[in-house]
N, C-alpha and C. Protein backbone atom coordinates (compact mmCIF):
# COMPACT_ATOMS: atom_id res chain seq x y z
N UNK A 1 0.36 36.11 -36.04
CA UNK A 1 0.29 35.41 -34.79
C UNK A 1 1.22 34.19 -34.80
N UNK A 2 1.35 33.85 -35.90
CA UNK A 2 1.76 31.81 -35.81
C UNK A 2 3.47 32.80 -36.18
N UNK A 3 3.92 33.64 -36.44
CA UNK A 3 5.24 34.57 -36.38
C UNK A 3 5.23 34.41 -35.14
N UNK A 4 4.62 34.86 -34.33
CA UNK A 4 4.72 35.68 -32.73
C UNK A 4 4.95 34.53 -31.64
N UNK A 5 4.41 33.41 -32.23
CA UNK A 5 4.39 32.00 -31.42
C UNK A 5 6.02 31.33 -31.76
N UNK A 6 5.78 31.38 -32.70
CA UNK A 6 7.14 30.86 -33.33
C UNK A 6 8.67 31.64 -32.72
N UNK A 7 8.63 32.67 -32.35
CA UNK A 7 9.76 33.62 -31.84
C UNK A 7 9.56 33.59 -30.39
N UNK A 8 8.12 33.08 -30.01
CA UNK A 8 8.27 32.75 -28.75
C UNK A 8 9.09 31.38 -28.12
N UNK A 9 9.23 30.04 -29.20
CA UNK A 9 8.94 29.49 -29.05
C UNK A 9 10.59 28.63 -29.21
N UNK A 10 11.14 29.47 -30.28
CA UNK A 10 12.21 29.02 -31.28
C UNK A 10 12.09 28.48 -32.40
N UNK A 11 11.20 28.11 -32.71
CA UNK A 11 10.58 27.42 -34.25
C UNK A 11 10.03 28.20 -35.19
N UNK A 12 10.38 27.91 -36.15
CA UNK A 12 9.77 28.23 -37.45
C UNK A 12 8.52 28.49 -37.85
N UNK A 13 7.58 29.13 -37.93
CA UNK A 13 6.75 29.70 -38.51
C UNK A 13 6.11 28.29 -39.02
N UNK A 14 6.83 27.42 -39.85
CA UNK A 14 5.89 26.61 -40.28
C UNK A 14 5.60 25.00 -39.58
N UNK A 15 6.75 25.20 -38.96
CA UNK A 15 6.32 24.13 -37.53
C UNK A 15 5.52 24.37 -36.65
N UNK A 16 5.36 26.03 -36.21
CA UNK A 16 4.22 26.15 -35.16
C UNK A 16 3.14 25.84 -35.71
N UNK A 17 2.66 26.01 -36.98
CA UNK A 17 1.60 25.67 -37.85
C UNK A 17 1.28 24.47 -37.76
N UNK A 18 1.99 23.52 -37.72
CA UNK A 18 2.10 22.57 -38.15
C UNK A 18 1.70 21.43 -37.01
N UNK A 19 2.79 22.14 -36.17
CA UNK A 19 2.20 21.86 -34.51
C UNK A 19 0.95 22.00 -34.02
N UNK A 20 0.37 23.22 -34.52
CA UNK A 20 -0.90 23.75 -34.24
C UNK A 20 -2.07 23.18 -34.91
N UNK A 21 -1.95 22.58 -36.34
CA UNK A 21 -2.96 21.56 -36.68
C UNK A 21 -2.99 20.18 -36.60
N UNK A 22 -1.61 19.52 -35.99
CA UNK A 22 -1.78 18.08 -35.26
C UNK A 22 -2.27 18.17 -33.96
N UNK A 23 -2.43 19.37 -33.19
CA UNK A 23 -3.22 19.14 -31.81
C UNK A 23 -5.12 19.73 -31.81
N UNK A 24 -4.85 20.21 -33.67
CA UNK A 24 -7.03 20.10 -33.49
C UNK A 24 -7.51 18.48 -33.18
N UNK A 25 -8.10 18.62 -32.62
CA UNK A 25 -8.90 17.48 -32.29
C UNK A 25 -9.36 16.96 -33.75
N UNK A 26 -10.35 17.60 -34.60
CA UNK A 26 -11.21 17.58 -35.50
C UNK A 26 -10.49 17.18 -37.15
N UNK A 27 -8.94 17.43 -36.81
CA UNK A 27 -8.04 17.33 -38.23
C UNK A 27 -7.47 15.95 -38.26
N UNK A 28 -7.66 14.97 -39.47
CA UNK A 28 -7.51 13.46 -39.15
C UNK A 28 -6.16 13.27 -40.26
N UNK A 29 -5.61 14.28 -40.61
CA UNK A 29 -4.40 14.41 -41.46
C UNK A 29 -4.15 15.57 -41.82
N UNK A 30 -3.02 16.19 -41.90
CA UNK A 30 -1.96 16.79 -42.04
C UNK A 30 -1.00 17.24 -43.58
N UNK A 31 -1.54 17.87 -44.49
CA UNK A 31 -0.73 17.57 -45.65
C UNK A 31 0.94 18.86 -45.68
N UNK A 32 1.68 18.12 -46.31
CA UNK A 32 2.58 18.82 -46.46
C UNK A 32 2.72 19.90 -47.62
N UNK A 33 2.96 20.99 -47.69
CA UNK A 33 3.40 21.80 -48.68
C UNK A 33 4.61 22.27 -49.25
N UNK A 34 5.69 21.81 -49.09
CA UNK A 34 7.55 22.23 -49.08
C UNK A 34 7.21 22.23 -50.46
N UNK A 35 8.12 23.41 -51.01
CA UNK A 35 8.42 23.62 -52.24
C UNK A 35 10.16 23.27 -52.22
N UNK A 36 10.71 22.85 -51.28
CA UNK A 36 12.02 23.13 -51.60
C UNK A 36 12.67 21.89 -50.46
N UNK A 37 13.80 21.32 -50.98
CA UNK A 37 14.27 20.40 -49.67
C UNK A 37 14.10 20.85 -48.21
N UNK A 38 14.42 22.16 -48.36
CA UNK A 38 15.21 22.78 -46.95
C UNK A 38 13.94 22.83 -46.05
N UNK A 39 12.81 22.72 -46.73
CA UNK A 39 11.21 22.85 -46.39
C UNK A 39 10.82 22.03 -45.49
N UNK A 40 11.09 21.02 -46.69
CA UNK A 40 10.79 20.02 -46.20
C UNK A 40 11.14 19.09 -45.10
N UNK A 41 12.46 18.97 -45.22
CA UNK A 41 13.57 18.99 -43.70
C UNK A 41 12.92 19.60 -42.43
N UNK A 42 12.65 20.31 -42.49
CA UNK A 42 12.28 21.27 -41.81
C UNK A 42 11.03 20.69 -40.99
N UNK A 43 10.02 20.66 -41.83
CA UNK A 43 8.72 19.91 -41.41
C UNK A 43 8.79 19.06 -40.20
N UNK A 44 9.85 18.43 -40.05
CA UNK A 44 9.33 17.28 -38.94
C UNK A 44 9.61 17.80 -37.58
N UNK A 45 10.51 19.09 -37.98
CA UNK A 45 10.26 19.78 -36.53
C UNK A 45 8.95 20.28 -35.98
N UNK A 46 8.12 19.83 -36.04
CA UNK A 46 7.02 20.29 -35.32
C UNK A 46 6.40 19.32 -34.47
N UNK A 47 6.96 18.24 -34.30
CA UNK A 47 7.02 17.21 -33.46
C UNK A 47 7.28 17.53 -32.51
N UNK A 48 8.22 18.37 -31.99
CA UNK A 48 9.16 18.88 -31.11
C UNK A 48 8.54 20.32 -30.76
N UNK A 49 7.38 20.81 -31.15
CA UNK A 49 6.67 22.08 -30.53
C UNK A 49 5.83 21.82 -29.46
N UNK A 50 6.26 22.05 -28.24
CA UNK A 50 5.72 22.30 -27.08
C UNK A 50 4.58 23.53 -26.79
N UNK A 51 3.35 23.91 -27.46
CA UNK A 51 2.10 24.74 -27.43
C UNK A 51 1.85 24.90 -26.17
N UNK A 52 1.65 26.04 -25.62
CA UNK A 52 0.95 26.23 -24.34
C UNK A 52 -0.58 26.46 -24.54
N UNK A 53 -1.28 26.45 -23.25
CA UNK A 53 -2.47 26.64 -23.46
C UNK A 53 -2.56 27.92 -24.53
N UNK A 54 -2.46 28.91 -23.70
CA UNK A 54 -2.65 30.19 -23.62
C UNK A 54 -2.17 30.44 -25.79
N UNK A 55 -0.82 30.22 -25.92
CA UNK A 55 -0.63 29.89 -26.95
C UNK A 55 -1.53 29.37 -28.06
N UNK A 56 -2.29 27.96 -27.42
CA UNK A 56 -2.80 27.37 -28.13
C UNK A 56 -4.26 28.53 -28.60
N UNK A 57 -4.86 29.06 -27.31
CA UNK A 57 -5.34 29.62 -27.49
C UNK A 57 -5.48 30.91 -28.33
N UNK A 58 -4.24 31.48 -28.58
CA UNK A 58 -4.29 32.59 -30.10
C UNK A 58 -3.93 32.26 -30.93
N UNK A 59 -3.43 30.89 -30.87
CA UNK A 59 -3.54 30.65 -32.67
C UNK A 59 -4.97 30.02 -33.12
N UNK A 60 -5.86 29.77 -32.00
CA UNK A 60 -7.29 29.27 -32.31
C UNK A 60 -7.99 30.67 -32.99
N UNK A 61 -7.78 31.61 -31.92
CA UNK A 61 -8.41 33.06 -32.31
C UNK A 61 -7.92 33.25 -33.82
N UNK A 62 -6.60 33.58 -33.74
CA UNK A 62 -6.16 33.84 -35.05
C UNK A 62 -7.05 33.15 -36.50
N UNK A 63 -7.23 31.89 -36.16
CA UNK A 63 -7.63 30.69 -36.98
C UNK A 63 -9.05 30.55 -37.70
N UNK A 64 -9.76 31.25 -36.51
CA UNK A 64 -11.47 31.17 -36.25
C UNK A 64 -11.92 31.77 -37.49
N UNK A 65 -12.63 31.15 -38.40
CA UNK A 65 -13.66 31.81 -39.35
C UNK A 65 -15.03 31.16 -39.45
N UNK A 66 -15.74 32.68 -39.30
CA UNK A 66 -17.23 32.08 -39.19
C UNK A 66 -17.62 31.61 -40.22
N UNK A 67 -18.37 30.56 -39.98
CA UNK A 67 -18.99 29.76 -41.52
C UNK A 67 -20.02 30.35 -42.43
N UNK A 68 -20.64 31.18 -41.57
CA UNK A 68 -21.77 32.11 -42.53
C UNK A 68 -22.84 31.18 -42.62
N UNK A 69 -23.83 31.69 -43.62
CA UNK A 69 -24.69 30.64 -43.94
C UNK A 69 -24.73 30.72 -45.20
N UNK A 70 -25.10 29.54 -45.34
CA UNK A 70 -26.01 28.74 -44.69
C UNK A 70 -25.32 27.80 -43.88
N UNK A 71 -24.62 27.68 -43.62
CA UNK A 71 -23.83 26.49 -42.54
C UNK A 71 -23.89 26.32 -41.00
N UNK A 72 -24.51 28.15 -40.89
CA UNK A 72 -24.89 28.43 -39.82
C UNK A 72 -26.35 27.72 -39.17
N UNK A 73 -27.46 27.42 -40.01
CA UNK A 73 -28.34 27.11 -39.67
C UNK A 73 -28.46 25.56 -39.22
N UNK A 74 -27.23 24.66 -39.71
CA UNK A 74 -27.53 23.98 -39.13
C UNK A 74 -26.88 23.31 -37.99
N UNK A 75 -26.21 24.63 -37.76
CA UNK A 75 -25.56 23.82 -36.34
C UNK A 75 -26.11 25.11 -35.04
N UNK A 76 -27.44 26.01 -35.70
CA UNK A 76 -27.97 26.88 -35.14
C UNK A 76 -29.00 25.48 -33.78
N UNK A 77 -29.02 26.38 -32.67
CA UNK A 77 -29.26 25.13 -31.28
C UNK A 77 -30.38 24.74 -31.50
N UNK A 78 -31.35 25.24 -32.14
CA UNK A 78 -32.80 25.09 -32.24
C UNK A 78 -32.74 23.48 -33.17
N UNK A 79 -31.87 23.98 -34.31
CA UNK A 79 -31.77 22.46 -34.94
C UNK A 79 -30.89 21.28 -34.44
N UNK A 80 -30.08 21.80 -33.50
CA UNK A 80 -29.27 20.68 -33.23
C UNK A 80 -29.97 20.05 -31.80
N UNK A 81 -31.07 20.81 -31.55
CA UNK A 81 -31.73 19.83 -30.82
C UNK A 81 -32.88 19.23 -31.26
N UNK A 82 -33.19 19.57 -32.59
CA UNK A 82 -34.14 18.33 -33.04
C UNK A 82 -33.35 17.60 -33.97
N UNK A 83 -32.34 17.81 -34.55
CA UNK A 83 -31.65 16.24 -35.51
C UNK A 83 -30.62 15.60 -34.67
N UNK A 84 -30.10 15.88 -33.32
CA UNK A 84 -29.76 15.10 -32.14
C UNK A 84 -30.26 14.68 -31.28
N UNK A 85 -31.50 14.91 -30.57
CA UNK A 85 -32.27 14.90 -29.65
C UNK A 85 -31.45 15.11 -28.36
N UNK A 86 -30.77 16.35 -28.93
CA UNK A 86 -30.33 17.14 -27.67
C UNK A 86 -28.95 16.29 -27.20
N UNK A 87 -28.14 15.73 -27.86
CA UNK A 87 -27.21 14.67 -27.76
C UNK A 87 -26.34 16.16 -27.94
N UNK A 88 -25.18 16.00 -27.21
CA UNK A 88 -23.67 16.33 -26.88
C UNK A 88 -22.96 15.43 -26.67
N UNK A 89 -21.96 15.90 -27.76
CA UNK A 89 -20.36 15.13 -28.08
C UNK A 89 -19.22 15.86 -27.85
N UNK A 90 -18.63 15.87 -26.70
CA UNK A 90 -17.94 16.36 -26.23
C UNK A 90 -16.18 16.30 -26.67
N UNK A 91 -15.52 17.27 -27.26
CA UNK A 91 -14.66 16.85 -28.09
C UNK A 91 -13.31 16.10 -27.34
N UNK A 92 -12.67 15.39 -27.62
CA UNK A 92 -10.96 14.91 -26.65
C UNK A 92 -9.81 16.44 -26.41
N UNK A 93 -9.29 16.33 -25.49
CA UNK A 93 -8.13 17.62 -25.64
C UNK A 93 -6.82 16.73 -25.59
């Protein structure tokens, strides 16, 4: 998928990536991985990736892994309305 975005897009494979985890809401840093100058160079093009919704939206799909449990239980609604008291936090876009 993050291929398919990237050829949509003109960018590199690892800029759409890259692009795609500075606009989660939930990610408060970003690490780099370049094994090689040319990599690394490279990297700051993702500054310059323009994501569409729709876009944004299959690299979320692509992305999505269920947590399983036990991780499931506690963000299962029954509990998140007794250790919130029913409180919603609505995320920024």
């Amino acid at each position: 998928m993050v291929r398919q975005v990237a050829g949509e897009l003109g960018h590199t494979p690892a800029q759409v990536a890259l692009a795609w985890t500075l606009r989660k809401p939930g990610v408060t840093s970003t690490l780099l991985g370049a094994r090689t100058p040319a990599q690394l160079e490279d990297n700051p093009g993702a500054l310059t990736v323009e994501l569409t919704d729709a876009q944004l939206a299959r690299l979320d799909a692509a992305g999505a892994i269920a947590p399983g449990q036990p991780h499931e239980l506690p963000a299962s609604e029954p509990i998140r309305r007794v250790t919130t008291g029913d409180l919603r936090i609505e995320t920024r876009r």
